[in-house]
Protein backbone atom coordinates (compact mmCIF):
# COMPACT_ATOMS: atom_id res chain seq x y z
CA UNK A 1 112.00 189.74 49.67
CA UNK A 2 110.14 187.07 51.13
CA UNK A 3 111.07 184.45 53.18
CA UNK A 4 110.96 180.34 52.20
CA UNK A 5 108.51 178.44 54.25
CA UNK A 6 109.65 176.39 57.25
CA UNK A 7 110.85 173.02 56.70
CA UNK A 8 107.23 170.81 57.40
CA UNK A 9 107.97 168.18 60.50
CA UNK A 10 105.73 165.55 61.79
CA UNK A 11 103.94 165.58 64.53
CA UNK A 12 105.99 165.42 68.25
CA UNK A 13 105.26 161.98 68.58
CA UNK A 14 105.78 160.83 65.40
CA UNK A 15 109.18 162.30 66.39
CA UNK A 16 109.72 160.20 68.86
CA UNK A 17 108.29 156.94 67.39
CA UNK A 18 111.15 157.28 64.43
CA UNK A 19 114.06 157.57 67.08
CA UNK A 20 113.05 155.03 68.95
CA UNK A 21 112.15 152.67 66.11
CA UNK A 22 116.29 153.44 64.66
CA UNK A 23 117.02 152.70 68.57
CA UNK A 24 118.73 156.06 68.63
CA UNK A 25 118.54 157.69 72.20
CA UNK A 26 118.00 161.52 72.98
CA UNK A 27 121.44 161.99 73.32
CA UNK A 28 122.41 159.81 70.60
CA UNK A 29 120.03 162.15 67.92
CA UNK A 30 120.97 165.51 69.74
CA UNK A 31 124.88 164.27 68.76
CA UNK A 32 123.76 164.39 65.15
CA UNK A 33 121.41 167.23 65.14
CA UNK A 34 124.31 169.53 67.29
CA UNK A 35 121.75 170.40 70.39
CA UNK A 36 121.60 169.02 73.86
CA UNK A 37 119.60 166.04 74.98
CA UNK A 38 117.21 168.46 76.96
CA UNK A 39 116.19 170.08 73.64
CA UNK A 40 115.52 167.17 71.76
CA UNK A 41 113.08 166.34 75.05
CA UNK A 42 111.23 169.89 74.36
CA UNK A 43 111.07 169.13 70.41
CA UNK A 44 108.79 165.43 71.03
CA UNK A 45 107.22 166.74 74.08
CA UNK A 46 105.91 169.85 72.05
CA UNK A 47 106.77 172.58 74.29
CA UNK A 48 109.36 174.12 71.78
CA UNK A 49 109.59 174.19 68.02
CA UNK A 50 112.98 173.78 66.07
CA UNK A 51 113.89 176.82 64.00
CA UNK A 52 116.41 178.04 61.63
CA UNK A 53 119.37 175.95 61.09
CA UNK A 54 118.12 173.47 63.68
CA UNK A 55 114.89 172.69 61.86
CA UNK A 56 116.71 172.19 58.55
CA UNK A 57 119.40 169.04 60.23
CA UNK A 58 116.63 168.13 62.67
CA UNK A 59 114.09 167.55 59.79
CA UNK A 60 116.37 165.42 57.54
CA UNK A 61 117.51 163.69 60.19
CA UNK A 62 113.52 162.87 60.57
CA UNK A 63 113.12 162.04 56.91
CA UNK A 64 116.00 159.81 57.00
CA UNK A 65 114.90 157.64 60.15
CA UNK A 66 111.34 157.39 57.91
CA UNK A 67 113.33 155.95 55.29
CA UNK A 68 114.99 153.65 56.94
CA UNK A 69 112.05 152.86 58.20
CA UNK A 70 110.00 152.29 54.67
CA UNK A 71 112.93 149.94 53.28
CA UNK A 72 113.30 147.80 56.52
CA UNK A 73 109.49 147.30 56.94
CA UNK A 74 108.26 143.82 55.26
CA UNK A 75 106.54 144.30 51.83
CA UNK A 76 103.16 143.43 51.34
CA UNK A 77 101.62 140.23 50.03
CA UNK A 78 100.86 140.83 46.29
CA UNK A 79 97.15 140.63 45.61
CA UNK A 80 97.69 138.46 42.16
CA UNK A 81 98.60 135.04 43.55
CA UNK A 82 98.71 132.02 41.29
CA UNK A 83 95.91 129.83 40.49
CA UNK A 84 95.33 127.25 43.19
CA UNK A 85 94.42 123.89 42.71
CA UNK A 86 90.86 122.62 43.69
CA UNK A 87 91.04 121.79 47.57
CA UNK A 88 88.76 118.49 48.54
CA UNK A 89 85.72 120.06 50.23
CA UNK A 90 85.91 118.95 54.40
CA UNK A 91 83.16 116.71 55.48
CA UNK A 92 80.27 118.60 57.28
CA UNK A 93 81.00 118.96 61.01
CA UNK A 94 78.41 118.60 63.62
CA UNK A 95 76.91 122.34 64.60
CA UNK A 96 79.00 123.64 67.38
CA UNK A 97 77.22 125.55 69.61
CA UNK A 98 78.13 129.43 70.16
CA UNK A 99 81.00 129.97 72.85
CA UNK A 100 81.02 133.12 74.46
CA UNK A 101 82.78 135.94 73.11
CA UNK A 102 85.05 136.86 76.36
CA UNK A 103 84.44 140.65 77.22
CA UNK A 104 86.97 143.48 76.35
CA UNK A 105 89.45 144.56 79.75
CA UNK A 106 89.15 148.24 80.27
CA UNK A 107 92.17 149.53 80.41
CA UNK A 108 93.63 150.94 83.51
CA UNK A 109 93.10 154.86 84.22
CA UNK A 110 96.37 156.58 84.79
CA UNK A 111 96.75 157.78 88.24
CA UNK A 112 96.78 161.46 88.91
CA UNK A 113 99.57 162.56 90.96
CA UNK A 114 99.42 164.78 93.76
CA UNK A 115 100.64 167.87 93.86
CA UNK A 116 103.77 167.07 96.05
CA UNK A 117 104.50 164.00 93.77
CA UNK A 118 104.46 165.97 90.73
CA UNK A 119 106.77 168.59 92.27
CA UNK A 120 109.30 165.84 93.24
CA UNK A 121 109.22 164.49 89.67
CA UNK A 122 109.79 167.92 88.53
CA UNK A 123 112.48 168.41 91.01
CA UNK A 124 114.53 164.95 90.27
CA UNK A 125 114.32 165.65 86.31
CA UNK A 126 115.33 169.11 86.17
CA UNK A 127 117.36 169.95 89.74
CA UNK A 128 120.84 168.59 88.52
CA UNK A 129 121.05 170.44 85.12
CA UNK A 130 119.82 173.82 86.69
CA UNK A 131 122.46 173.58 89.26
CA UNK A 132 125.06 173.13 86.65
CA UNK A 133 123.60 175.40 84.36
CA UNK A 134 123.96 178.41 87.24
CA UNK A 135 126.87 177.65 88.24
CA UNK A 136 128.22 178.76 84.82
CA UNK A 137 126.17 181.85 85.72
CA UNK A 138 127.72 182.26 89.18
CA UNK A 139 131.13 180.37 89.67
CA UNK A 140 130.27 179.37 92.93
CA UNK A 141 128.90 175.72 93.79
CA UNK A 142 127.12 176.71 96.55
CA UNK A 143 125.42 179.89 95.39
CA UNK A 144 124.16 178.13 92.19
CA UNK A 145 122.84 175.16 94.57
CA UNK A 146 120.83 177.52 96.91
CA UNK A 147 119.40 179.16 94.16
CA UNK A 148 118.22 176.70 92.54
CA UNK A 149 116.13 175.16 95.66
CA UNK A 150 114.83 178.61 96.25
CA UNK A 151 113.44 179.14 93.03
CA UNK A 152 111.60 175.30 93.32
CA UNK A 153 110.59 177.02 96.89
CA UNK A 154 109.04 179.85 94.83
CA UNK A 155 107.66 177.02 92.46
CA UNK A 156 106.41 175.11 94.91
CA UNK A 157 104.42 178.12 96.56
CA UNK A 158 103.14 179.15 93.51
CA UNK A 159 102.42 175.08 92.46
CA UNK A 160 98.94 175.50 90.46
CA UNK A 161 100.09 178.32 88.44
CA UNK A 162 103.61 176.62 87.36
CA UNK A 163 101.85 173.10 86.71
CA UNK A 164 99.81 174.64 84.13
CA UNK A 165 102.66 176.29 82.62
CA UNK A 166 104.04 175.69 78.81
CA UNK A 167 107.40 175.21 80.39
CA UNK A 168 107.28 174.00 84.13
CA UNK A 169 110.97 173.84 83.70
CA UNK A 170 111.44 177.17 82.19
CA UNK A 171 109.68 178.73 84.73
CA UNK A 172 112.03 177.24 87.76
CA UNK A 173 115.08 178.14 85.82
CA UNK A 174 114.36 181.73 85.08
CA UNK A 175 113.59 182.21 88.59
CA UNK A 176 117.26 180.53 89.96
CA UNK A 177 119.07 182.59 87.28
CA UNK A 178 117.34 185.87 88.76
CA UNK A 179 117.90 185.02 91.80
CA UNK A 180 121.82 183.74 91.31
CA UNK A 181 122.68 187.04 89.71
CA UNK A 182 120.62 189.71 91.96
CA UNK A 183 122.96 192.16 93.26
CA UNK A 184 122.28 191.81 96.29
CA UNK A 185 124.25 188.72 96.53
CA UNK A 186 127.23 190.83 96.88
CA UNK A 187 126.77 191.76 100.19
CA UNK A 188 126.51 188.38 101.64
CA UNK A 189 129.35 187.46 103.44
CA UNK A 190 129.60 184.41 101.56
CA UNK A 191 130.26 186.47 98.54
CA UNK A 192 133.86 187.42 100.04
CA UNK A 193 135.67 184.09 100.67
CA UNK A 194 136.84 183.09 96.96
CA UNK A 195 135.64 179.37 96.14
CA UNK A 196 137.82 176.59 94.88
CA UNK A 197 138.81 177.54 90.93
CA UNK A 198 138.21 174.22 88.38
CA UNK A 199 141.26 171.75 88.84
CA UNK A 200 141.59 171.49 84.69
CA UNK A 201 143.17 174.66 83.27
CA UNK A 202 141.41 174.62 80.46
CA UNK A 203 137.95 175.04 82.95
CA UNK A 204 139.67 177.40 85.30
CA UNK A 205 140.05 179.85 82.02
CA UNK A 206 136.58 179.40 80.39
CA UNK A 207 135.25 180.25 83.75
CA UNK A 208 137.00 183.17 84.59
CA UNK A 209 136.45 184.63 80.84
CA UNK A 210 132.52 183.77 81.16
CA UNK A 211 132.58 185.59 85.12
CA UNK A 212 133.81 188.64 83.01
CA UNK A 213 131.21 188.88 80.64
CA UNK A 214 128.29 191.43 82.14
CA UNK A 215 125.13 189.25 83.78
CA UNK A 216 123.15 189.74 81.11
CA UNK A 217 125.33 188.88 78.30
CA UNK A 218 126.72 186.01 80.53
CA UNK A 219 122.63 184.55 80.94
CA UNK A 220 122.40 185.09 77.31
CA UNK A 221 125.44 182.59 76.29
CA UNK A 222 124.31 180.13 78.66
CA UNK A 223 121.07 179.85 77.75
CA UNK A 224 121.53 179.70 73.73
CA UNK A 225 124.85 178.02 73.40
CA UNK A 226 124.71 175.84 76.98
CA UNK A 227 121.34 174.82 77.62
CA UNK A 228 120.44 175.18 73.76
CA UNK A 229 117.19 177.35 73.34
CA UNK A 230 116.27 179.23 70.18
CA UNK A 231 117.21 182.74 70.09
CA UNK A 232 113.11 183.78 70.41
CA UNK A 233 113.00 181.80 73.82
CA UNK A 234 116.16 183.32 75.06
CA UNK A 235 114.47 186.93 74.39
CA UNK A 236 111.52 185.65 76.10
CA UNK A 237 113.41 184.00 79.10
CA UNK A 238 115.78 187.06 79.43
CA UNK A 239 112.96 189.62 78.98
CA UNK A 240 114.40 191.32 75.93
CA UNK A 241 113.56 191.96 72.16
CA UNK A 242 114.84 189.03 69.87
CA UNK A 243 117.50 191.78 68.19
CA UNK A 244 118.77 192.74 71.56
CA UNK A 245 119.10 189.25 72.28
CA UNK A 246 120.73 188.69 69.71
CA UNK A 247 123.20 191.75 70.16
CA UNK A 248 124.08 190.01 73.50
CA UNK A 249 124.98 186.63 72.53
CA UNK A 250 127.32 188.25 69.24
CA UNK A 251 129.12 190.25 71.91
CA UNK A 252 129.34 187.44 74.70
CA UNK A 253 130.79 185.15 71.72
CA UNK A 254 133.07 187.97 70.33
CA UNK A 255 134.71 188.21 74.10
CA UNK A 256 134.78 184.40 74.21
CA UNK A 257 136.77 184.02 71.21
CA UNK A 258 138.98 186.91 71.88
CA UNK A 259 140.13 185.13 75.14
CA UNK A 260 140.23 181.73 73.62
CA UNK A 261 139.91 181.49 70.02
CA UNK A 262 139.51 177.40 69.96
CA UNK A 263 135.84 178.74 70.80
CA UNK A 264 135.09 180.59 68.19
CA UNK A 265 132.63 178.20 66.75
CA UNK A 266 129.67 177.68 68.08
CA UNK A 267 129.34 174.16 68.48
CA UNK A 268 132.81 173.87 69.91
CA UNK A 269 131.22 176.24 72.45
CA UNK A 270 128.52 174.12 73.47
CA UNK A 271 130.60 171.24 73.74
CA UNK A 272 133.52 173.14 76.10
CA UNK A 273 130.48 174.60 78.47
CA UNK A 274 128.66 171.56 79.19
CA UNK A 275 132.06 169.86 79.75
CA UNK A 276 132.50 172.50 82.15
CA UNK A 277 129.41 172.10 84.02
CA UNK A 278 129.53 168.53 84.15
CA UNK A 279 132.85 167.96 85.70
CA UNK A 280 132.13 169.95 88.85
CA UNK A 281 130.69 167.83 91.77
CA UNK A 282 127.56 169.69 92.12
CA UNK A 283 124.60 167.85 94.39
CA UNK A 284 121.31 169.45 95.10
CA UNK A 285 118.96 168.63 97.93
CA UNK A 286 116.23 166.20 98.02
CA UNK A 287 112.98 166.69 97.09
CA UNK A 288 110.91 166.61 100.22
CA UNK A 289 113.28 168.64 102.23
CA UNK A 290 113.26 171.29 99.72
CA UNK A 291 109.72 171.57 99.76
CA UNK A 292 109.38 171.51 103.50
CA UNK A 293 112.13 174.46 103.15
CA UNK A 294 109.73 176.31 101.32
CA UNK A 295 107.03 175.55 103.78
CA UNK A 296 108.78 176.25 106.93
CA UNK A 297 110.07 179.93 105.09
CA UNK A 298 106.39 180.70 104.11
CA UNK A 299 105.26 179.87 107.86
CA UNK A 300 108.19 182.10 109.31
CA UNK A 301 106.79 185.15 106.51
CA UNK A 302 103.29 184.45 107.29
CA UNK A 303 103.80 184.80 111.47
CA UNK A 304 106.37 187.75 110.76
CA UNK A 305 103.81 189.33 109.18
CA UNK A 306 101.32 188.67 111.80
CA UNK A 307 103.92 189.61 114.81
CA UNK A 308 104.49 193.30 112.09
CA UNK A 309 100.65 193.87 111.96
CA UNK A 310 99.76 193.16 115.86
CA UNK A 311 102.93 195.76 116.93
CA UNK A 312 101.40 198.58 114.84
CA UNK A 313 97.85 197.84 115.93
CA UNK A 314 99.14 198.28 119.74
CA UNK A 315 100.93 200.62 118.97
CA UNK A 316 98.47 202.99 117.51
CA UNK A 317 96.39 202.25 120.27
CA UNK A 318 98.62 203.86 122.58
CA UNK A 319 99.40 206.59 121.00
CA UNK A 320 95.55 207.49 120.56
CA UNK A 321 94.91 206.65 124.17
CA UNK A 322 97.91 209.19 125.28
CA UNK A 323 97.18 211.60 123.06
CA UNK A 324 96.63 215.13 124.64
CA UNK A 325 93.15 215.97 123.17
CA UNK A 326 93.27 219.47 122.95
CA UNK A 327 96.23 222.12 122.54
CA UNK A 328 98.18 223.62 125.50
CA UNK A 329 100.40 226.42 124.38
CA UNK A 330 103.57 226.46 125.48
CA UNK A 331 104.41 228.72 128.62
CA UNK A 332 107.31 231.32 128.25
CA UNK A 333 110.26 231.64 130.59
CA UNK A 334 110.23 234.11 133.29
CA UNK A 335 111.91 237.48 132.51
CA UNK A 336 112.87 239.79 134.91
CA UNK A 337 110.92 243.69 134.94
CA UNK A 338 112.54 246.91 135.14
CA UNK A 339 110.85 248.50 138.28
CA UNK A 340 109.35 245.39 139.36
CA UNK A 341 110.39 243.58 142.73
CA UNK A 342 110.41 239.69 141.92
CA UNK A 343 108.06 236.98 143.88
CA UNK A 344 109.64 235.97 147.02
CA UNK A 345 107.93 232.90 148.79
CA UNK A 346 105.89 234.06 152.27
CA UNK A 347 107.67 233.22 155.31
CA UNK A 348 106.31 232.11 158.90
CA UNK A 349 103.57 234.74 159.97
CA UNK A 350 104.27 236.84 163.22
CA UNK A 351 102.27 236.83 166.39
CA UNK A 352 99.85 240.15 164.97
CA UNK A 353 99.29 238.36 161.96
CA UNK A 354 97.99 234.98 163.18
CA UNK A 355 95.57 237.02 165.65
CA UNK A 356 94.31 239.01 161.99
CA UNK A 357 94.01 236.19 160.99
CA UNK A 358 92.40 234.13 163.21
CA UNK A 359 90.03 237.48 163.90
CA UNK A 360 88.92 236.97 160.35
CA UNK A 361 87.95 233.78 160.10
CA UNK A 362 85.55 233.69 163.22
CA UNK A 363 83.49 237.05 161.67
CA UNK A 364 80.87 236.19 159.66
CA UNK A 365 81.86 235.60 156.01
CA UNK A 366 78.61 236.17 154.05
CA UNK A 367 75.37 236.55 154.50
CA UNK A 368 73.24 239.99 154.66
CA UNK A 369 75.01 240.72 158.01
CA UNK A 370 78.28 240.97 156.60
CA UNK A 371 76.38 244.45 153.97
CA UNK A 372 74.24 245.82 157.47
CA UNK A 373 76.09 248.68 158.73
CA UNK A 374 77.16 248.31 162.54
CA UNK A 375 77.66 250.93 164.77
CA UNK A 376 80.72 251.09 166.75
């Protein structure tokens, strides 16, 4: 059985030209199509490509708008007009002499942004919706906060490589989402003191049902039915096949619905979860003090690091300068001998003794005198 070929769209931004020319905003056109504002960005930027169900609504949509379009442009002149009448000929004018054609203005060259400015427009565009977006990951305002601003940290160390990414964006947020469900955030002490629950009911129940869904099943949701991406992307994001993927999301919905059938459709899904995320009071940080965060973190690792390697260096040092350099067996206890008197320690020597003694030393010690006989 093969498959029908994809519905043909025009190019991204012929996209955009026809939403802008019906004076339909993003949010306005992802209302119709049934996505969310940021995926309607992604479609006329180019980064991602509607599929499935998506592509079908998304390109009538189009072909509407380029309808509308046709019948409200003017139509043109028709070539057979009627016969005019004779026009007097003018009078010859005097020969005017040439005027000088004024020369074309170059247009301005767009100015390149630095590498902090570009981070900071990054940050301000995409910082809001990746704090909400984890804190449907995390129930926890602050923990979703933090880890967003260190994955722009991470970003902003690793700035040359995530500039030239497809998806600058996608990049940041797979990092915070790692980072917001690592196990090791268990152990913080943070982790132990409950926050606040959602003031609405309704909220305080989605919540707690998507906070019992395992981490991976719980990214999975989020990411297809709250932020909007294709099911290939979320296997890509969530390092997985596209079937496992989509294993995930039919269980995470499955639990959802069992818990609160009024989301059992999908769309009515999408709608409940961003409500969710948008009615917390979420802030994130600005821009510059995030990235001199990052900087003053990297500075810490970097002199850590140093402080780590100049410790071992000393202290192999000393253990090669007091290192014995050749083996000395241990000695054995003392054991007392059958037969055997111990040691004892000389005492003072008596009066015959010091004159031996002294009578020795004033002989001759060596010499061929001391081996020549000598007759008493």
């Amino acid at each position: 059985m093969t498959r029908s070929p994809a519905t043909p769209l025009p190019p991204p931004k012929a996209r955009r030209r026809l939403r802008e020319t019906a004076a339909l905003t993003q949010t306005q056109l992802a209302d119709r199509v049934g996505v969310t504002p940021a995926t309607v960005r992604a479609w006329e930027s180019g980064r991602t490509t509607p599929r499935g169900r998506k592509r079908e609504a998304y390109a009538k949509l189009l072909m509407t708008l380029a309808e509308e379009e046709t019948v409200q442009a003017p139509e043109p002149e028709s070539k057979l007009e009627p016969e005019a009448k004779p026009q007097p000929q003018p009078e010859p004018q005097p020969e005017a002499k040439p005027q000088p054609q004024p020369q074309p203005v170059a247009a301005p060259e767009p100015v390149a942004l630095t590498p902090a400015q570009a981070f900071d427009a990054l940050y301000a565009f995409s910082a809001p919706a990746l704090v909400r977006q984890t804190f449907l990951l995390t129930g926890r305002r602050e923990q979703a906060r933090e880890s967003v601003e260190r994955a722009f940290q991470a970003a902003w160390e690793h700035w040359p490589e995530v500039a030239r990414d497809r998806d600058p964006v996608g990049w940041v947020r797979a990092t915070a989402y790692e980072y917001a469900l690592s196990p090791w955030q268990r152990l913080r002490p943070r982790h132990r003191h409950p926050e606040p629950p959602p003031a609405d009911p309704g909220d305080r129940t989605l919540l707690n049902t998507l906070l019992r869904l395992p981490p991976r099943h719980r990214r999975t949701l989020v990411l297809y039915d709250g932020v909007g991406l294709d099911l290939p992307e979320t296997a890509a994001e969530t390092e997985a096949s596209t079937p496992a993927t989509a294993n995930r999301l039919l269980r995470a919905r499955e639990a959802v619905a069992g818990r609160l059938p009024a989301l059992a459709d999908p769309e009515v899904l999408h709608r409940r979860l961003a409500e969710l995320a948008s009615n917390e009071r979420l802030r994130a940080a600005e821009p510059p003090t995030v990235r001199r965060g990052g900087e003053r973190r990297a500075r810490l690792r970097t002199r850590a690091a140093i402080a780590f390697t100049v410790a071992l260096i000393g202290t192999t040092a000393l253990t090669v300068r007091t290192a014995p350099t050749h083996y000395e067996p241990p000695v054995s206890p003392g054991q007392a001998v059958r037969g055997v008197p111990q040691r004892v320690a000389p005492g003072a020597l008596s009066d015959e003794e010091l004159e031996l003694r002294q009578k020795l030393r004033d002989q001759v010690q060596d010499g061929p005198q001391r081996l020549s006989p000598r007759l008493e």
